[in-house]
Protein backbone atom coordinates (compact mmCIF):
# COMPACT_ATOMS: atom_id res chain seq x y z
CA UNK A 1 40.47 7.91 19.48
CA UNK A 2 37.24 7.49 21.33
CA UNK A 3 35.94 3.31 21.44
CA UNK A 4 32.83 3.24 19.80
CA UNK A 5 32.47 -0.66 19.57
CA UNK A 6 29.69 -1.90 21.57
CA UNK A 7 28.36 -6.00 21.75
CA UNK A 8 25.03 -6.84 21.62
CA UNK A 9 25.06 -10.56 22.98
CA UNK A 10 27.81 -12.29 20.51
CA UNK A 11 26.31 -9.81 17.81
CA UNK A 12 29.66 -6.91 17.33
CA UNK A 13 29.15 -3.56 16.14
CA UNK A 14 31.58 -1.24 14.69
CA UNK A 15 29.67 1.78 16.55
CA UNK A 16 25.98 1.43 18.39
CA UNK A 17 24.10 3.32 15.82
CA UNK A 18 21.63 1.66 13.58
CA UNK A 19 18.72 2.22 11.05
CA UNK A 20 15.40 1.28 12.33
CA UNK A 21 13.33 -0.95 10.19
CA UNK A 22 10.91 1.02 7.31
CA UNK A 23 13.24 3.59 7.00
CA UNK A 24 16.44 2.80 5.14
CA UNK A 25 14.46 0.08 2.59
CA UNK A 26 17.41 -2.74 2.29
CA UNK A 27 20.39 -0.50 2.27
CA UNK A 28 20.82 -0.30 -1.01
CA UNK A 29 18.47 2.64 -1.82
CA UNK A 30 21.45 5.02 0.20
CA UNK A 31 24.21 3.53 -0.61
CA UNK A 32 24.60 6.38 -3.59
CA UNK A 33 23.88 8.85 -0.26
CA UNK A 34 25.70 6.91 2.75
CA UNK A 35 28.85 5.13 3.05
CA UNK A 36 27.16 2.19 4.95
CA UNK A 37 29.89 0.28 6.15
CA UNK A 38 29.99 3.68 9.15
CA UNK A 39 26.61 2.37 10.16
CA UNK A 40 26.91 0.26 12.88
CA UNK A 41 24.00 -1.84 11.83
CA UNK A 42 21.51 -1.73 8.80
CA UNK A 43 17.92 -2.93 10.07
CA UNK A 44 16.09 -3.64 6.82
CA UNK A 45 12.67 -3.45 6.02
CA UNK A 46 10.05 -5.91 7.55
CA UNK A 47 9.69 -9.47 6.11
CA UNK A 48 7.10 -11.84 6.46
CA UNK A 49 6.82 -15.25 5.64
CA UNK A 50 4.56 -14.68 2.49
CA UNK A 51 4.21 -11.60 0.42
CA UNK A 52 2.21 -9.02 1.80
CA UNK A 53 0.33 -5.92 -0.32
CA UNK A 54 0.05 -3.55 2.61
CA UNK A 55 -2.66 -1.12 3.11
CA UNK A 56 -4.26 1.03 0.99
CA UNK A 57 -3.26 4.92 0.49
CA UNK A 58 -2.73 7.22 1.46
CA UNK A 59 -0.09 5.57 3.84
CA UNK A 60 1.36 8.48 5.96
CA UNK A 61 0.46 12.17 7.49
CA UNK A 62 2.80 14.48 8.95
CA UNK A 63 1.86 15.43 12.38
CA UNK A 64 3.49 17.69 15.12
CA UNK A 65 7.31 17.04 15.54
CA UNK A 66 6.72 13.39 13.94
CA UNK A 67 4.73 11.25 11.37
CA UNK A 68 2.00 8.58 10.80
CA UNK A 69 2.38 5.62 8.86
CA UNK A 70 0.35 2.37 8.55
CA UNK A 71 2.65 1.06 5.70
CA UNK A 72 1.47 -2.37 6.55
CA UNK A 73 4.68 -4.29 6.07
CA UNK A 74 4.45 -4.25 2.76
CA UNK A 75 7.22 -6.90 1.25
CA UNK A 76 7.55 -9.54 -1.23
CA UNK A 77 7.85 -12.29 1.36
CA UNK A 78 11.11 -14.27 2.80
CA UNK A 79 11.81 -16.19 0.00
CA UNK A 80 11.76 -13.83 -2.66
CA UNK A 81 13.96 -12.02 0.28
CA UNK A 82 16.41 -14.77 0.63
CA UNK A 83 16.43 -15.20 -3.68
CA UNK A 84 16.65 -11.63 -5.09
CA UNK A 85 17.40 -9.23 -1.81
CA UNK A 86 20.24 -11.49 0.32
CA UNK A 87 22.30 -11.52 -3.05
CA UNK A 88 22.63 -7.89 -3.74
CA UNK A 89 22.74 -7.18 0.35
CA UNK A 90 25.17 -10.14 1.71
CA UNK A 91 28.71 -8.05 0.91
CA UNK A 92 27.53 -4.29 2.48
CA UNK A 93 30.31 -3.85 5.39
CA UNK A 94 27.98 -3.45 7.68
CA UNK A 95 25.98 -6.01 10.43
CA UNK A 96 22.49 -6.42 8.23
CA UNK A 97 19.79 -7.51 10.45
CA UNK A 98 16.30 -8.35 9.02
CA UNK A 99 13.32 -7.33 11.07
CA UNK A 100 10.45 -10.21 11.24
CA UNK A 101 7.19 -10.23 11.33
CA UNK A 102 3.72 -12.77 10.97
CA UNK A 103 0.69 -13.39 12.08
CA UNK A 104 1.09 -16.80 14.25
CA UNK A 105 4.21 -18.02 16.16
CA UNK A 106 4.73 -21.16 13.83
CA UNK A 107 4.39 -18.63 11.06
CA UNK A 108 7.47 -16.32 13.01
CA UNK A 109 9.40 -19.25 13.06
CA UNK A 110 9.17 -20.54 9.40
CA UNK A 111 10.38 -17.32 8.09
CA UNK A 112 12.88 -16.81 10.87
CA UNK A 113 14.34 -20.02 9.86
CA UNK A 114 15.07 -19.12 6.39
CA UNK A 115 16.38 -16.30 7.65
CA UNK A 116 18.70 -18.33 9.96
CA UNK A 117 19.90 -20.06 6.97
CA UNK A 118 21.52 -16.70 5.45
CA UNK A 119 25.49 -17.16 6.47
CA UNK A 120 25.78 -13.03 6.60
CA UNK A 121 22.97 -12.56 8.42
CA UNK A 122 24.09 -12.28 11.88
CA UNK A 123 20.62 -10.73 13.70
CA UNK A 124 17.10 -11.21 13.01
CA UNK A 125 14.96 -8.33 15.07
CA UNK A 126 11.19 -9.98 15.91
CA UNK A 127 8.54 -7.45 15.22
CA UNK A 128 5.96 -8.08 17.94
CA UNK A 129 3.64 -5.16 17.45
CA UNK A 130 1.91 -7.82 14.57
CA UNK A 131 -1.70 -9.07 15.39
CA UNK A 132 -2.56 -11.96 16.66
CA UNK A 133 -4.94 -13.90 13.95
CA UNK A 134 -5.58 -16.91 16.90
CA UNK A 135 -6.40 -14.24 19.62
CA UNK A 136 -9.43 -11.97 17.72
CA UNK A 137 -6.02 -9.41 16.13
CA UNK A 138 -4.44 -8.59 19.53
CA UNK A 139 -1.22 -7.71 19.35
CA UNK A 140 1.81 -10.19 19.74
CA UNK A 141 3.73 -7.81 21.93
CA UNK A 142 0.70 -6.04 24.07
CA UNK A 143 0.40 -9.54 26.64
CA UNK A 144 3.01 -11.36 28.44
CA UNK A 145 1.53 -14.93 27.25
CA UNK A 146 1.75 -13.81 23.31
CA UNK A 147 5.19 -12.49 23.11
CA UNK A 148 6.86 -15.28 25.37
CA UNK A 149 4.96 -17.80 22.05
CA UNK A 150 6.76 -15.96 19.52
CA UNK A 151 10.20 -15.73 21.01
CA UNK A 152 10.06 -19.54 21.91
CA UNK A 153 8.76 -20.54 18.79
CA UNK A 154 11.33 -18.53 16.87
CA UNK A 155 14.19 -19.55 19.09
CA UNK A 156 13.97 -23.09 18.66
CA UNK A 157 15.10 -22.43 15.33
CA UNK A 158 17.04 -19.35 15.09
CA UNK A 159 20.58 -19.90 16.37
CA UNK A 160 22.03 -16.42 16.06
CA UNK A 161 20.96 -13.11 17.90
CA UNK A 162 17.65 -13.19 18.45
CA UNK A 163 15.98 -9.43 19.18
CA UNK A 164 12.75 -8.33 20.34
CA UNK A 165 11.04 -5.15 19.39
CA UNK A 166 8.88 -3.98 22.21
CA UNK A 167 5.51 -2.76 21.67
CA UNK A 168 4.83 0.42 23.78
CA UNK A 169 1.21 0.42 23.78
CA UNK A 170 1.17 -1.77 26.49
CA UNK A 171 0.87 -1.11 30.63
CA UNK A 172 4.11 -2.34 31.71
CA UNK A 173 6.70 -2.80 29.18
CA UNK A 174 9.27 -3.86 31.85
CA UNK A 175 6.91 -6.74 31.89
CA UNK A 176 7.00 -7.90 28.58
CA UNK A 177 10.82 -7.41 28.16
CA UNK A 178 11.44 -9.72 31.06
CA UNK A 179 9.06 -12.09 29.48
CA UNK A 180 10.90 -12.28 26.26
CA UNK A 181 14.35 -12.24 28.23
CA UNK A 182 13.31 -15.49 29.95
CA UNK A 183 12.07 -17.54 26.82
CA UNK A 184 15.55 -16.67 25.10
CA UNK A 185 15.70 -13.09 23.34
CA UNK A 186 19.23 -11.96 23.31
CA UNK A 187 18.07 -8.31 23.37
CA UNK A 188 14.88 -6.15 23.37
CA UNK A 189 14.28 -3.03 20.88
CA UNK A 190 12.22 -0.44 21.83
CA UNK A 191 9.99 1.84 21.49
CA UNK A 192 8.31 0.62 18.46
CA UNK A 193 5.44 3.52 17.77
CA UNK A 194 2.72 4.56 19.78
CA UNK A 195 -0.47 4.47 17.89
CA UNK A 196 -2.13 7.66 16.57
CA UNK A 197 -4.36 9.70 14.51
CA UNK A 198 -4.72 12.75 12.95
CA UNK A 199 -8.12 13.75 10.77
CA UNK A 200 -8.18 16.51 7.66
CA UNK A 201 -11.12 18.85 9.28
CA UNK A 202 -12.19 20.05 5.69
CA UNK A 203 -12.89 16.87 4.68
CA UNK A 204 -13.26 15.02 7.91
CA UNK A 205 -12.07 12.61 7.36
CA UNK A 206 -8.80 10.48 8.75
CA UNK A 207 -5.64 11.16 6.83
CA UNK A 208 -4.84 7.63 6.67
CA UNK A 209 -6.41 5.08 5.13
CA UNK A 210 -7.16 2.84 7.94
CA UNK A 211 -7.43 6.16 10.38
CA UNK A 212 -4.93 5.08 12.60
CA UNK A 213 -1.01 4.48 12.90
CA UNK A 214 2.35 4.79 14.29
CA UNK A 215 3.44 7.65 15.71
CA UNK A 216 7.33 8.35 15.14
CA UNK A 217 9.69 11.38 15.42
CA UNK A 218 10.71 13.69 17.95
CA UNK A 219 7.30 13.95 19.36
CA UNK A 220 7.72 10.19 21.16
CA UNK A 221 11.30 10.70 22.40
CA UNK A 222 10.42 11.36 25.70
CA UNK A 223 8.09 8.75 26.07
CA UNK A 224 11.10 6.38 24.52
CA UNK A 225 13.65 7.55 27.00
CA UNK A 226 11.54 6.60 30.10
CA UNK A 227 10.65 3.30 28.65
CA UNK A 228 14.48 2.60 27.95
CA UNK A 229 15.27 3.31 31.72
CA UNK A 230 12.87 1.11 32.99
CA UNK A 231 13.49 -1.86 30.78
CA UNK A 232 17.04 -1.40 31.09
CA UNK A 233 16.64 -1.46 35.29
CA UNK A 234 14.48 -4.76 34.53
CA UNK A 235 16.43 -7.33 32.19
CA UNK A 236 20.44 -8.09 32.34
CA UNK A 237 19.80 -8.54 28.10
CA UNK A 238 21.38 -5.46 26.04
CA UNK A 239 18.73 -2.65 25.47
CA UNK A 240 18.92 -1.37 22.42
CA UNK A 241 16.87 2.47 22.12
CA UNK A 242 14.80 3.93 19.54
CA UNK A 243 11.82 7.35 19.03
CA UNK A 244 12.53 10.07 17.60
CA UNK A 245 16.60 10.22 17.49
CA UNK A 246 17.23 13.22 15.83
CA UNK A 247 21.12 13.88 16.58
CA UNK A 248 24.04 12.64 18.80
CA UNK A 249 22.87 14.75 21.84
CA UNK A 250 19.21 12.57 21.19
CA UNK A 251 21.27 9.44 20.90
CA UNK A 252 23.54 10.22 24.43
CA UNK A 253 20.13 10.59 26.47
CA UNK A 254 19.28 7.13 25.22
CA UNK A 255 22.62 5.63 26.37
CA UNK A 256 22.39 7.16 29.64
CA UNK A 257 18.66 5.36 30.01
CA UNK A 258 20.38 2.40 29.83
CA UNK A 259 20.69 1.17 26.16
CA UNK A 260 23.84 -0.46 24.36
CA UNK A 261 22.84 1.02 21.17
CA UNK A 262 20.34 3.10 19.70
CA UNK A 263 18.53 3.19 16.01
CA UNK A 264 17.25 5.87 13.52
CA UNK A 265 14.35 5.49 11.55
CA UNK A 266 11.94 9.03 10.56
CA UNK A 267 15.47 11.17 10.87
CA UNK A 268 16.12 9.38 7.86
CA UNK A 269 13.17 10.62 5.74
CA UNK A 270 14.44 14.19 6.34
CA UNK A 271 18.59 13.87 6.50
CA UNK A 272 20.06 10.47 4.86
CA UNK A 273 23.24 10.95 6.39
CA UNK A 274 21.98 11.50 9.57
CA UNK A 275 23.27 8.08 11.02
CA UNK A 276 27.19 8.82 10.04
CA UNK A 277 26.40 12.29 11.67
CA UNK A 278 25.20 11.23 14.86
CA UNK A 279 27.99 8.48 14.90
CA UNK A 280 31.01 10.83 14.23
CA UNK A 281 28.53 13.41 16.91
CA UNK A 282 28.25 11.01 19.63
CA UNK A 283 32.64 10.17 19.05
CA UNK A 284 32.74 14.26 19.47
CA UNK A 285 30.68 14.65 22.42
CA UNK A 286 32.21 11.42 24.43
CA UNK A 287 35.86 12.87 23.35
CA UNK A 288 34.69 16.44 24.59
CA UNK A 289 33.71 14.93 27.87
CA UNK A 290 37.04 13.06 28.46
CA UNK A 291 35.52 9.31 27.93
CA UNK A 292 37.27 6.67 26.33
CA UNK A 293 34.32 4.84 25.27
CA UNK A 294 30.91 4.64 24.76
CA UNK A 295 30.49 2.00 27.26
CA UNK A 296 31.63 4.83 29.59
CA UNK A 297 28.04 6.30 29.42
CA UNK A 298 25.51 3.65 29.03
CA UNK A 299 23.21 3.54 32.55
CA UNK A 300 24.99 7.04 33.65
CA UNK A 301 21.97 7.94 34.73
């Protein structure tokens, strides 16, 4: 039997895949679909300290080998979370991690401390793609100075593993992963998506509602990868890759970049049970190759 347990900081995983936050709602919309306790880790869908309506429709556009969304974290904010989601949640076999987000870094760390209060919660992951409202809407995670305020604010009060998702619309990433390393992240998620846009030429006019958002899918894999080597060559933290995953052989490149573990998110939309495949895929492929464990392959590269 191949070793597919992997540790990211004091957080233990079963196996290193996980669902990426946006695309596998709480769990509990696949769990007729999935068995979830194979996933390694269930990311669920961003929360923010108060309820949020998201952005108007239409919402997301199929592109080239990927999709558009500007969802907007839509969500019914952390306490209705921690009243009405953590209840039906708290007993899936299976690490659930909640993905944070806000809009200051007191307002991070008010909702990442209710979070913190959730016994079977083990992981929060900090969305820092989120603008700025003290900086004119910059992003968080685009400047040194504004993700190192988040991941200080929030780790003065979070006492469990604390992870950073990595904006890659930035110059350096390497940069920013270091920064959030130093002011206490226990591991850095990336890529979040690359911004896009795509525009209906009969009516031209954008296809989204706000004309622009994240690009996901196979289309930013490559772009991924490369990011994942150099942040992994930069911090000693656990890397943990995501863009565009698609199957085990999508998931391997990512482990020989660097990273400990890897996530799904727009795979879902198309395959739910693409995360048990690529798990029982990536056991197949490291058996095939004579390894004894997954750890055998992370940083081959």
């Amino acid at each position: 039997m191949v070793d597919l347990n992997v540790n990211i900081n004091q957080l233990h995983l079963s196996n290193p895949v996980m669902t990426a936050s946006g695309t596998f709602g709480y769990g509990l919309e696949f769990q007729d679909l999935v068995p979830l306790e194979e996933i390694g880790a269930i990311i669920v869908k961003g929360t923010t300290l108060l309820p949020r309506e998201g952005n108007d429709y239409p919402r997301m556009a199929e592109t080239s080998s990927g999709m558009l969304n500007c969802v907007g974290l839509q969500n019914k904010g952390a306490d209705y979370f921690c009243e009405h989601i953590y209840p039906q949640i708290k007993d899936i076999k299976s690490k659930m991690i909640v993905n944070v987000s806000g809009n200051s870094p007191e307002n991070y760390a008010e909702c990442a401390a209710k979070i913190d209060a959730l016994e079977n919660i083990p992981a929060i992951e900090l969305n820092i793609s989120c603008p700025n409202v003290h900086e004119g809407g910059m992003a968080f995670g685009v400047s040194c100075a504004g993700a190192e305020s988040v991941v200080r604010a929030v780790r003065r009060v979070y006492h469990k593993t604390l992870i950073v998702k990595l904006s890659p619309n930035v110059t350096d990433i390497s940069e920013i992963a270091r920064a959030c390393e130093a002011e206490g992240a226990d591991s850095v998620s990336l890529i979040n998506t690359l911004m896009g846009m795509a525009i209906d030429i009969e009516r031209r006019q954008p296809k989204l509602s706000i004309r622009t958002g994240g690009l996901s899918g196979p289309a930013v894999k490559p772009v991924a990868v490369k990011m994942v080597w150099d942040v992994a060559h930069a911090v000693k933290i656990p890397v943990i890759g995501l863009g565009g995953i698609m199957n085990a052989e999508d998931a391997i490149e990512f482990f020989m970049a660097g990273a400990t573990a890897i996530q799904i998110g727009t795979a879902n939309f198309i395959d739910p049970m693409v995360t048990v495949k690529v798990k029982n895929g990536i056991a197949e492929w490291l058996e095939k190759h004579g390894c004894k464990s997954v750890k055998e392959i992370v940083g081959a590269v």
